[in-house]
C-alpha atoms as a PDB file:
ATOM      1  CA  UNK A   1      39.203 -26.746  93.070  1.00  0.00           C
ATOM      2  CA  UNK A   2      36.441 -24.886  94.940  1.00  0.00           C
ATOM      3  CA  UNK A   3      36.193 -24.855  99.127  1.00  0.00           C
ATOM      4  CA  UNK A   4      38.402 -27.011 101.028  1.00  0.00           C
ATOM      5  CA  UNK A   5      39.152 -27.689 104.738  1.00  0.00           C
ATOM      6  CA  UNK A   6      41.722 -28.766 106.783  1.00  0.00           C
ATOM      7  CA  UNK A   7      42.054 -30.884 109.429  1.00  0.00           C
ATOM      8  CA  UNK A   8      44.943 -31.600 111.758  1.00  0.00           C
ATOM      9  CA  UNK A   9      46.146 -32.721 115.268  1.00  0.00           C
ATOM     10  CA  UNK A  10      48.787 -32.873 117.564  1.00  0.00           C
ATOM     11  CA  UNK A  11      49.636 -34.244 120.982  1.00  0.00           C
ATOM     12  CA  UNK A  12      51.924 -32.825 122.924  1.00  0.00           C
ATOM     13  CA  UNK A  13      51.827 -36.011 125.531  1.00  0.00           C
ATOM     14  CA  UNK A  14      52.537 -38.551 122.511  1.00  0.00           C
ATOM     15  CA  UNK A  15      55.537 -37.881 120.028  1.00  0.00           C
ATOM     16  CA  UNK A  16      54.446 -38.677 116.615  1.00  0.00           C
ATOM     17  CA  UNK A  17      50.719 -38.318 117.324  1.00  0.00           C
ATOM     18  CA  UNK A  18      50.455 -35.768 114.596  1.00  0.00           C
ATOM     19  CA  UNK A  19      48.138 -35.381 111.211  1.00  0.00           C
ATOM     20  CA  UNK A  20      47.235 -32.571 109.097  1.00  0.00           C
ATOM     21  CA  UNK A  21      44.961 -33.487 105.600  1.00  0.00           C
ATOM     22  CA  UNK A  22      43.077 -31.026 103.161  1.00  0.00           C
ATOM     23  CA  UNK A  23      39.906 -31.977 102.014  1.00  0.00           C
ATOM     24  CA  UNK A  24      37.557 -30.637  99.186  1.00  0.00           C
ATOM     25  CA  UNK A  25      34.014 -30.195  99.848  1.00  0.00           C
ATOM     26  CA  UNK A  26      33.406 -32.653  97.201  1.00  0.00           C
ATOM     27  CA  UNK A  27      35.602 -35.090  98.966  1.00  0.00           C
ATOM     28  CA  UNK A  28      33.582 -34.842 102.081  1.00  0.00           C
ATOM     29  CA  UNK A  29      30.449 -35.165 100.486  1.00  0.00           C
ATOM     30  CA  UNK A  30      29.475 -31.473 102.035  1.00  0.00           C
ATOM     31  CA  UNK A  31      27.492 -29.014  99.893  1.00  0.00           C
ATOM     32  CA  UNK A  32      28.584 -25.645  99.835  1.00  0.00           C
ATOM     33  CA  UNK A  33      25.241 -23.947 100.213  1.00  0.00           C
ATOM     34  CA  UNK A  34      24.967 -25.675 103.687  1.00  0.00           C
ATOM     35  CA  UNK A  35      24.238 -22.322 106.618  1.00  0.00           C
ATOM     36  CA  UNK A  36      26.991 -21.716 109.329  1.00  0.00           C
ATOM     37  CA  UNK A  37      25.549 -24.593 111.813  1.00  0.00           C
ATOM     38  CA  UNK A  38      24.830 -27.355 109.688  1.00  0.00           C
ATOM     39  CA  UNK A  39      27.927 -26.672 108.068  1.00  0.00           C
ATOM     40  CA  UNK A  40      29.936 -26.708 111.749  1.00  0.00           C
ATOM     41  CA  UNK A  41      27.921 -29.710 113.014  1.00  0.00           C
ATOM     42  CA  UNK A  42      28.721 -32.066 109.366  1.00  0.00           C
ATOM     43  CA  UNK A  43      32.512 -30.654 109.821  1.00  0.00           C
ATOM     44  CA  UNK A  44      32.717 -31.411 113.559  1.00  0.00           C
ATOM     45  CA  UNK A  45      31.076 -35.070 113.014  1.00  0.00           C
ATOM     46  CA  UNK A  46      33.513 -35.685 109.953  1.00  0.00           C
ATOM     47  CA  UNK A  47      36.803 -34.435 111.755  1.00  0.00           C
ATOM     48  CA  UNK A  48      35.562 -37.105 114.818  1.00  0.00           C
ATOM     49  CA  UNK A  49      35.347 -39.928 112.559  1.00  0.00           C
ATOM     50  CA  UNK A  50      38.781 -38.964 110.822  1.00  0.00           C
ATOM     51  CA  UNK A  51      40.927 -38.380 114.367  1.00  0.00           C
ATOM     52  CA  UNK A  52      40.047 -41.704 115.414  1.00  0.00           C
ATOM     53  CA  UNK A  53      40.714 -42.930 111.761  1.00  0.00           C
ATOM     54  CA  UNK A  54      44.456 -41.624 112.086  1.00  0.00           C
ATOM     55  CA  UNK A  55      45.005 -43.016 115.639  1.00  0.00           C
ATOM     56  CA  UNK A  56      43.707 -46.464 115.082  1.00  0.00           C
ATOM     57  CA  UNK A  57      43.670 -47.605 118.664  1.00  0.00           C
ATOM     58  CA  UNK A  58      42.579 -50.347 119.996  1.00  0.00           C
ATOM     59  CA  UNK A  59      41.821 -50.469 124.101  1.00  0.00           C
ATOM     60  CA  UNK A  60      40.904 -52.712 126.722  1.00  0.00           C
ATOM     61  CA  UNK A  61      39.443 -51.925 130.210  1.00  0.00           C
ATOM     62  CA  UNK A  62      40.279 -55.228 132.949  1.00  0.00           C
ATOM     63  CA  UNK A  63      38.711 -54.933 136.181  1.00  0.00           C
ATOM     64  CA  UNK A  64      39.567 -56.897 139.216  1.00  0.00           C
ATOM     65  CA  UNK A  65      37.916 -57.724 142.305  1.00  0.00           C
ATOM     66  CA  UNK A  66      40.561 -58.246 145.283  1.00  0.00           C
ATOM     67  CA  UNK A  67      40.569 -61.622 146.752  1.00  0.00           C
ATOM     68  CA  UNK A  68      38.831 -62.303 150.365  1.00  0.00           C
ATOM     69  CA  UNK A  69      41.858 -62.948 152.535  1.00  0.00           C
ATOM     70  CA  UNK A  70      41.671 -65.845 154.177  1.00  0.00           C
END
């Protein structure tokens, strides 16, 4: 099956906002041979993109200027 990794999150301020997933080298698309750093920096960008996969929100920011009273 060779290396895997897994990845998982929890919040503690949302109930249900929860995911763990193992993963295969392979499956990432990561090579093995990569050194400590490269390997940490590919893993960290990977895990980002897969977190925000999993929560699939969407957000809005409204701003609001207070009306001159009159």
């Amino acid at each position: 099956m060779g290396r895997t990794v897994t990845f998982s999150f929890s919040s503690a301020r949302y109930e249900g906002a929860k995911a763990t997933e193992t993963f295969t080298y392979e499956k990432l698309g990561l090579e093995a041979s990569l050194d400590d750093m490269a390997l940490e920096k590919e893993l960290d960008e990977i895990f980002h993109a897969w977190v925000w996969d999993k929560l699939n929100i969407s957000y809005s920011i409204v701003t609001a200027k207070e009306k001159d009273k009159l």
